[in-house]
PDB file of N, CA and C in Angstrom:
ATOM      1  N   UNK A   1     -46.130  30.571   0.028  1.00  0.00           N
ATOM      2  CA  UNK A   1     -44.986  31.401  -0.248  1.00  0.00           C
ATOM      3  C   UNK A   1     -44.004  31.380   0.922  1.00  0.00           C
ATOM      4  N   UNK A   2     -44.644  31.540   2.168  1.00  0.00           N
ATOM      5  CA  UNK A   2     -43.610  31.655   3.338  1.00  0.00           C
ATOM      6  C   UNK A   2     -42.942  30.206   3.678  1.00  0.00           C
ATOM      7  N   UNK A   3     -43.705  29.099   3.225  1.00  0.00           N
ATOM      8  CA  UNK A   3     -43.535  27.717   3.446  1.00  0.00           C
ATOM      9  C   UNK A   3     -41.988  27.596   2.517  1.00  0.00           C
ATOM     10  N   UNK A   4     -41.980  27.771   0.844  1.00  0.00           N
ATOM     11  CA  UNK A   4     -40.940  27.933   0.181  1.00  0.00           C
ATOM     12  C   UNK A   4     -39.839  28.628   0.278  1.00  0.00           C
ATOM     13  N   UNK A   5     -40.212  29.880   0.881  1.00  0.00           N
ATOM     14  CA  UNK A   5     -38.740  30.815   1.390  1.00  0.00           C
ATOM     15  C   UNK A   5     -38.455  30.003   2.515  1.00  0.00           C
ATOM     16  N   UNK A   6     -38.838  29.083   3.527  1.00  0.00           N
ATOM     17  CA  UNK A   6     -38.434  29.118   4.307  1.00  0.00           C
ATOM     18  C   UNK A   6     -37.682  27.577   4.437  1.00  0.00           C
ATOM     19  N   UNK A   7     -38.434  27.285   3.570  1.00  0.00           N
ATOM     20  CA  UNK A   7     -37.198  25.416   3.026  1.00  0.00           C
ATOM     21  C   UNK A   7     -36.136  26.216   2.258  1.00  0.00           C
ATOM     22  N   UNK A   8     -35.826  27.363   1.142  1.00  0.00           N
ATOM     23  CA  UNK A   8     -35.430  27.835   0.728  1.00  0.00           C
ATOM     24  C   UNK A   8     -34.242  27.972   1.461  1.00  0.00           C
ATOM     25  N   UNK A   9     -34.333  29.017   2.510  1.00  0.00           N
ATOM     26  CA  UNK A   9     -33.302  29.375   3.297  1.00  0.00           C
ATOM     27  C   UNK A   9     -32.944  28.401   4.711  1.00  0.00           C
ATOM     28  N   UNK A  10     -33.436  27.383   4.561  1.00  0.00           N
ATOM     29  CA  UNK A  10     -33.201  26.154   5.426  1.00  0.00           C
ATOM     30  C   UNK A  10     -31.627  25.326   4.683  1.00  0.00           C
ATOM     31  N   UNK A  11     -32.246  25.366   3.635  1.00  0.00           N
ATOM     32  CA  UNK A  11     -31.639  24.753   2.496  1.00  0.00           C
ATOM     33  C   UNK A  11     -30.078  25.248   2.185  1.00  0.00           C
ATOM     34  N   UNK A  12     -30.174  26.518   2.083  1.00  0.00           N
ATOM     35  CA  UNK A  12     -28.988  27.554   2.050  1.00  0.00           C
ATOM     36  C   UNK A  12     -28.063  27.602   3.056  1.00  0.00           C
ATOM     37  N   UNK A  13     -28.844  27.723   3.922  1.00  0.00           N
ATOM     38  CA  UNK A  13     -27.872  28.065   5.585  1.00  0.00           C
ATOM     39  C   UNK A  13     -27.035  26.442   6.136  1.00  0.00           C
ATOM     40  N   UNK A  14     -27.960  25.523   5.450  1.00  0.00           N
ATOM     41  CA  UNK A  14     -27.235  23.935   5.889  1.00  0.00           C
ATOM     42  C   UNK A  14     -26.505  23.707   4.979  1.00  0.00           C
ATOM     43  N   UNK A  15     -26.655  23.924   3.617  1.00  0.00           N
ATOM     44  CA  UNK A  15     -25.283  24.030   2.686  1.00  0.00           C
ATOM     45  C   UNK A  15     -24.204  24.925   2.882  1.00  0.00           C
ATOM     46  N   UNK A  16     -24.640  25.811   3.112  1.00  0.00           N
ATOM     47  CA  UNK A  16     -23.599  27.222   3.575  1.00  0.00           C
ATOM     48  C   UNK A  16     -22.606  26.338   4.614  1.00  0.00           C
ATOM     49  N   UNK A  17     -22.973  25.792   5.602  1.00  0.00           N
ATOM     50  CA  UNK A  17     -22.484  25.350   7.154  1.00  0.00           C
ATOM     51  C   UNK A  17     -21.667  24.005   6.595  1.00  0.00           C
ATOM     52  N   UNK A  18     -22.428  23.183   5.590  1.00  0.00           N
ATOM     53  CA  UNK A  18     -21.750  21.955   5.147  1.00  0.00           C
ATOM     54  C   UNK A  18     -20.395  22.403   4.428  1.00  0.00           C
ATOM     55  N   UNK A  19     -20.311  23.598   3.660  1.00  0.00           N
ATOM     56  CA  UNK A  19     -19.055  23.801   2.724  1.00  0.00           C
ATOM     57  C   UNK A  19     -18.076  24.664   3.437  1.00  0.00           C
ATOM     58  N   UNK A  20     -18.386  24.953   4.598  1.00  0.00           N
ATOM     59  CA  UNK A  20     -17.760  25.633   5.701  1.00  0.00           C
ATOM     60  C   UNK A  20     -16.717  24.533   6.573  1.00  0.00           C
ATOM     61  N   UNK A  21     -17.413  23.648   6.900  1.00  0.00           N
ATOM     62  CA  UNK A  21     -16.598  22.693   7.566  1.00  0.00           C
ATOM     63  C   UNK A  21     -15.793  21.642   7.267  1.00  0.00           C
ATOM     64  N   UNK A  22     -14.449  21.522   7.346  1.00  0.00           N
ATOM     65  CA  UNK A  22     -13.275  20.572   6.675  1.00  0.00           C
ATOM     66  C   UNK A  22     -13.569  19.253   7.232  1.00  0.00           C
ATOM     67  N   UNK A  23     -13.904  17.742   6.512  1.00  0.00           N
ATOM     68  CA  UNK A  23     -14.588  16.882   6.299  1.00  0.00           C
ATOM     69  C   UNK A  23     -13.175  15.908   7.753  1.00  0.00           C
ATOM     70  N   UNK A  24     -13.597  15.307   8.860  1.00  0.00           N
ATOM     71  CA  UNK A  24     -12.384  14.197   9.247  1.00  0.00           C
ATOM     72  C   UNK A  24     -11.350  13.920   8.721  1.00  0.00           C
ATOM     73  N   UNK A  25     -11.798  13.349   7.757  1.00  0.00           N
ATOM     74  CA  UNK A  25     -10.739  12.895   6.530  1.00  0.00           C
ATOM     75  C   UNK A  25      -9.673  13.914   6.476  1.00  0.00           C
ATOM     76  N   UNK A  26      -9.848  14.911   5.835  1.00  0.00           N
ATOM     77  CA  UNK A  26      -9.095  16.274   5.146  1.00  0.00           C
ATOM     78  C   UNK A  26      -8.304  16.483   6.563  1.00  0.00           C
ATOM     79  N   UNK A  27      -8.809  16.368   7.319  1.00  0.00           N
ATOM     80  CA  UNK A  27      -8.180  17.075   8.925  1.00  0.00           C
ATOM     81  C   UNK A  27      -6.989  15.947   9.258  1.00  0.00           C
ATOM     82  N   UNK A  28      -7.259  14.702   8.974  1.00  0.00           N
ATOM     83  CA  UNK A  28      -5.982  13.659   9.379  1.00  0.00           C
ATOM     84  C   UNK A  28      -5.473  13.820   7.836  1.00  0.00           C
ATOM     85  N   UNK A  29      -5.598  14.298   6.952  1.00  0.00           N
ATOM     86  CA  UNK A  29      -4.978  14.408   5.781  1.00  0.00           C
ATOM     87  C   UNK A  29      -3.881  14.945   6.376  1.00  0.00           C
ATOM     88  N   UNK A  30      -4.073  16.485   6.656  1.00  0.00           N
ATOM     89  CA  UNK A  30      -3.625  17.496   7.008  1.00  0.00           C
ATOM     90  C   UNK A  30      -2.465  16.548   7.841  1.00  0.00           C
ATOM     91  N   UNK A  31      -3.079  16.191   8.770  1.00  0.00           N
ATOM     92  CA  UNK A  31      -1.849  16.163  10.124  1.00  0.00           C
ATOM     93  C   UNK A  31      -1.288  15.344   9.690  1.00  0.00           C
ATOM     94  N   UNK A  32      -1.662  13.687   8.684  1.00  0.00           N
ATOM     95  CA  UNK A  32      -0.209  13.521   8.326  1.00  0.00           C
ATOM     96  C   UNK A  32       1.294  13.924   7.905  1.00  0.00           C
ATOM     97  N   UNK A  33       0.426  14.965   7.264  1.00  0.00           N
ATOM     98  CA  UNK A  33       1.414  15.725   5.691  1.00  0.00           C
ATOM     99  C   UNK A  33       2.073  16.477   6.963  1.00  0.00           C
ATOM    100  N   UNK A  34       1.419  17.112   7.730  1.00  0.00           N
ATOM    101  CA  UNK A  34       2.645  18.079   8.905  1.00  0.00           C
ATOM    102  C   UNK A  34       3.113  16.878   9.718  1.00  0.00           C
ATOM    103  N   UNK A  35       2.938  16.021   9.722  1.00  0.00           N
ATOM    104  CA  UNK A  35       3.527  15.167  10.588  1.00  0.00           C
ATOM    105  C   UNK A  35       5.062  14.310   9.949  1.00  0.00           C
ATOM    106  N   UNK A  36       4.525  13.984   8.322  1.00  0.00           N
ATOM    107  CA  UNK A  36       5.512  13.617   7.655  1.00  0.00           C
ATOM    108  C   UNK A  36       6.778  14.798   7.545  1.00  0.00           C
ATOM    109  N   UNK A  37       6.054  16.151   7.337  1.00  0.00           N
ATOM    110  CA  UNK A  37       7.326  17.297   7.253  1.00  0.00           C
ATOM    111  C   UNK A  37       8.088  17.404   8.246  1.00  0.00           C
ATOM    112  N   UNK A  38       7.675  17.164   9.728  1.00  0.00           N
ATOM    113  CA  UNK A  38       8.470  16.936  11.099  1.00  0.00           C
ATOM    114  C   UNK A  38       9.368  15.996  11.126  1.00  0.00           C
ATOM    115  N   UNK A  39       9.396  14.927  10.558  1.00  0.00           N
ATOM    116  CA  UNK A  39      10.006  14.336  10.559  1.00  0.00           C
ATOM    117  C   UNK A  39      11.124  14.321   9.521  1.00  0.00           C
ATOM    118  N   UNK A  40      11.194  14.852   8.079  1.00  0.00           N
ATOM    119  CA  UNK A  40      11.997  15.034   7.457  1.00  0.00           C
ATOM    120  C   UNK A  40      13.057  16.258   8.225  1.00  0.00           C
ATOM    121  N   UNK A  41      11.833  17.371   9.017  1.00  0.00           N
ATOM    122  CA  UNK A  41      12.958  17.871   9.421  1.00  0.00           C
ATOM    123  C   UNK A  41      13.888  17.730  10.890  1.00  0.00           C
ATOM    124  N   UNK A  42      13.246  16.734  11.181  1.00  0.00           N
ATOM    125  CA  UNK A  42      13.698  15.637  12.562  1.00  0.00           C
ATOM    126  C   UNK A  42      15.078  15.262  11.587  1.00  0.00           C
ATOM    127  N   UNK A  43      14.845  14.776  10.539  1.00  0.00           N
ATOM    128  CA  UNK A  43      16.068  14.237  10.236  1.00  0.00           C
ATOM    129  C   UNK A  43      17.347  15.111   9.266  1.00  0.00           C
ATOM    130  N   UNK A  44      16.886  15.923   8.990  1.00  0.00           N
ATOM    131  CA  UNK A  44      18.010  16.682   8.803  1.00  0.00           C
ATOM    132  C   UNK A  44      18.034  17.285  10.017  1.00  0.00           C
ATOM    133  N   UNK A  45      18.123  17.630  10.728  1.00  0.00           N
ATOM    134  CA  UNK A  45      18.449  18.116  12.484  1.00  0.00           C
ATOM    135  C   UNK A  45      19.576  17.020  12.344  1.00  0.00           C
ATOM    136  N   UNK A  46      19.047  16.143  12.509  1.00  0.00           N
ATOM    137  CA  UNK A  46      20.118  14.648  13.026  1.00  0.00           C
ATOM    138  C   UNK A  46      21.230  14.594  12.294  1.00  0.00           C
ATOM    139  N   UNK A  47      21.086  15.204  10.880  1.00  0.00           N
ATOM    140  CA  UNK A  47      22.263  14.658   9.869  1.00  0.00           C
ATOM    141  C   UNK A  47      23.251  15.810  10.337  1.00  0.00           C
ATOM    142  N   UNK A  48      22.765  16.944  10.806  1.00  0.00           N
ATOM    143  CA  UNK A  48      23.618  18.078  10.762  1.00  0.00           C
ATOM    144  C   UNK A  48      24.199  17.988  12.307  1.00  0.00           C
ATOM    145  N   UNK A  49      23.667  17.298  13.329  1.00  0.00           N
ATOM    146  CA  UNK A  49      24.079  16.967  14.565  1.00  0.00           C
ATOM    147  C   UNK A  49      25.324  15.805  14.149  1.00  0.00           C
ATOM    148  N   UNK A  50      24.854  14.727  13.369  1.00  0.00           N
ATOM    149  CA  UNK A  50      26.340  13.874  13.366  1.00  0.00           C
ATOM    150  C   UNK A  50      27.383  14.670  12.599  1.00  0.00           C
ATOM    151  N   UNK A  51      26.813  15.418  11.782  1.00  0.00           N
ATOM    152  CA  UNK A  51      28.407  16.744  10.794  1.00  0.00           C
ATOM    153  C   UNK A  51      28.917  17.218  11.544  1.00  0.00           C
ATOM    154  N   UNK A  52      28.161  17.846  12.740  1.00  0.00           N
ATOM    155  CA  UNK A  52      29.019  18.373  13.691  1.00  0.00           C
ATOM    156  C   UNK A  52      30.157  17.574  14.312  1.00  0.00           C
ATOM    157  N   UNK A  53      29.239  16.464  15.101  1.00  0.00           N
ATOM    158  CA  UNK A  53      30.115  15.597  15.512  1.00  0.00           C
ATOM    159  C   UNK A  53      31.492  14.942  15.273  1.00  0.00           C
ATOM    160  N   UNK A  54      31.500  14.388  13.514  1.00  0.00           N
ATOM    161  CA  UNK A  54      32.102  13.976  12.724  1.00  0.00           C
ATOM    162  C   UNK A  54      33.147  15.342  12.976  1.00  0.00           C
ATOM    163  N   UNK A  55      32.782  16.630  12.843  1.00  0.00           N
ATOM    164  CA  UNK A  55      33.981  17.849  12.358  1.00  0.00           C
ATOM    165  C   UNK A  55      34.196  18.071  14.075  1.00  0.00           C
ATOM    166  N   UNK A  56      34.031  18.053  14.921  1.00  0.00           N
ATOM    167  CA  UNK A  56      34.252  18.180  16.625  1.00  0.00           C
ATOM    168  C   UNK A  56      35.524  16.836  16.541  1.00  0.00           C
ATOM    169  N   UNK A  57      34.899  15.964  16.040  1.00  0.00           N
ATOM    170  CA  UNK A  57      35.945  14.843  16.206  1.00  0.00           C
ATOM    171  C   UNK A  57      37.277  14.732  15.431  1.00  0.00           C
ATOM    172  N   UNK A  58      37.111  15.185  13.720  1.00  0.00           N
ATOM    173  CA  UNK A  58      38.655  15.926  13.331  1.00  0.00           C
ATOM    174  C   UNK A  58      39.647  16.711  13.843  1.00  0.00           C
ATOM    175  N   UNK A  59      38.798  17.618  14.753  1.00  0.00           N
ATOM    176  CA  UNK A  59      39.156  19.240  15.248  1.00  0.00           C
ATOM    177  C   UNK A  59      40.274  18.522  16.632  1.00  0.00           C
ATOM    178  N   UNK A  60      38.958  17.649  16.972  1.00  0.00           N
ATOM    179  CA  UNK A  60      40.079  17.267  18.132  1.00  0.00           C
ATOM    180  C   UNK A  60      41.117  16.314  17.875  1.00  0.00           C
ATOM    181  N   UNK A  61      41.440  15.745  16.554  1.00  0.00           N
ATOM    182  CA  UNK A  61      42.016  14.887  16.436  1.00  0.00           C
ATOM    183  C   UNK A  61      43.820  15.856  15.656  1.00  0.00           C
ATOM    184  N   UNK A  62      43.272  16.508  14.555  1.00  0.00           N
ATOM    185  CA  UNK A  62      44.382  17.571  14.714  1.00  0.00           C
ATOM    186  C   UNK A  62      44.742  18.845  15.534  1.00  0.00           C
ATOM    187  N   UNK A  63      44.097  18.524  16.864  1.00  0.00           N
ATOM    188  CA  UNK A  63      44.635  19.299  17.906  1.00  0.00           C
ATOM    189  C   UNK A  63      45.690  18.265  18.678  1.00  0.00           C
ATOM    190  N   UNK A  64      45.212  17.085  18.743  1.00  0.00           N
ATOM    191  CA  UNK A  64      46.331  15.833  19.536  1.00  0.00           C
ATOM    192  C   UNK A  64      47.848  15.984  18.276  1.00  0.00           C
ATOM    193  N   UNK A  65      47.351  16.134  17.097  1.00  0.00           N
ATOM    194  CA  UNK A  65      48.562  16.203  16.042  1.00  0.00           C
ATOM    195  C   UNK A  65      49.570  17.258  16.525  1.00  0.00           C
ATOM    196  N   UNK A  66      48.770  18.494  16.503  1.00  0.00           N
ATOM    197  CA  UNK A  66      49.338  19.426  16.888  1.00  0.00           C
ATOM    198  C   UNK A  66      50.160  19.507  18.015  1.00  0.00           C
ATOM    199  N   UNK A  67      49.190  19.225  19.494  1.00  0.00           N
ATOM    200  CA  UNK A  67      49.868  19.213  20.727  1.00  0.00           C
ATOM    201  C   UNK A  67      51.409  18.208  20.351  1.00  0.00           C
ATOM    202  N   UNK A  68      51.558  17.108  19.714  1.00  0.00           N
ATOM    203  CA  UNK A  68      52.746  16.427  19.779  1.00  0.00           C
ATOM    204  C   UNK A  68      53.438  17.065  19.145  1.00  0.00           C
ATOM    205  N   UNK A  69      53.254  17.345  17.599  1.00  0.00           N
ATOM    206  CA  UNK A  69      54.319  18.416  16.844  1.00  0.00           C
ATOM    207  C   UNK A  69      54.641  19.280  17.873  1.00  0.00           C
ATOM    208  N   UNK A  70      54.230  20.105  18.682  1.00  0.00           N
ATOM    209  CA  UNK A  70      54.872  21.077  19.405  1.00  0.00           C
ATOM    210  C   UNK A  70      55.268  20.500  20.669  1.00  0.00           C
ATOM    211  N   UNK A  71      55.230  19.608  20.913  1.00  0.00           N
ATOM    212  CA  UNK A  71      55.888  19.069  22.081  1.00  0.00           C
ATOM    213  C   UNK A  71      57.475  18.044  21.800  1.00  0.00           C
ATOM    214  N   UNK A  72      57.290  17.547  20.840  1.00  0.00           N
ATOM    215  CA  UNK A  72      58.577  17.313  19.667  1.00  0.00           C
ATOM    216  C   UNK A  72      59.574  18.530  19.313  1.00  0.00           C
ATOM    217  N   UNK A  73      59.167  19.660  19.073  1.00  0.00           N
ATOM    218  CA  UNK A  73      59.622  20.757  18.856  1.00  0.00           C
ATOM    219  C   UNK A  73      60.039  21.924  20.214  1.00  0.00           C
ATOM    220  N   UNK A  74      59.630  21.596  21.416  1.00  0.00           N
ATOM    221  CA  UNK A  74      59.879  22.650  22.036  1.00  0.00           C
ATOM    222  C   UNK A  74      61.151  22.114  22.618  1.00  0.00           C
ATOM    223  N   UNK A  75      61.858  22.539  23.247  1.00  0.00           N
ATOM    224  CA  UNK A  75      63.262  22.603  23.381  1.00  0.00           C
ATOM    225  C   UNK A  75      63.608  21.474  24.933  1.00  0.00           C
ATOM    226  N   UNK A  76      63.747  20.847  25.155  1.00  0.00           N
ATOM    227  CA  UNK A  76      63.587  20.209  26.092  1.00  0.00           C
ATOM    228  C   UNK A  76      64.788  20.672  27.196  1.00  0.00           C
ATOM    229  N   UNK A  77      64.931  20.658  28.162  1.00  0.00           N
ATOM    230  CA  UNK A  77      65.584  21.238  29.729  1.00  0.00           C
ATOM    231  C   UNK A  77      66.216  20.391  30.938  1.00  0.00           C
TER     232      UNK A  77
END
């Protein structure tokens, strides 16, 4: 009897411990999938860094418009 309870609960406690622990595999599963999401959001970072850029570079380009219109326009001396 004590021989059977005790493969019994041998049995239990090493299955218990086996369904407890996430297999190698599953673990580089994991870090691809967060690794692939870093990088999608690596790249929208980037897309919204050149928008900026792109609109920094209009901004300054109808500010040169501007500076001449008003330098055309101010009254000369």
């Amino acid at each position: 009897m004590r021989k059977t309870l005790a493969i019994a609960l041998m049995l239990t406690a090493s299955l218990g411990l086996a369904a407890c622990d996430k297999k190698s595999e599953d673990k580089a599963q994991d870090a691809n999938q967060h690794a692939e999401q870093a990088q999608k959001e690596m790249n929208k970072a980037q897309e919204n860094v050149n928008d900026a850029a792109k609109e920094n570079a209009k901004a300054a380009e109808a500010k040169a418009e501007s500076d001449a219109a008003a330098a055309k326009e101010a009254p000369k001396n």
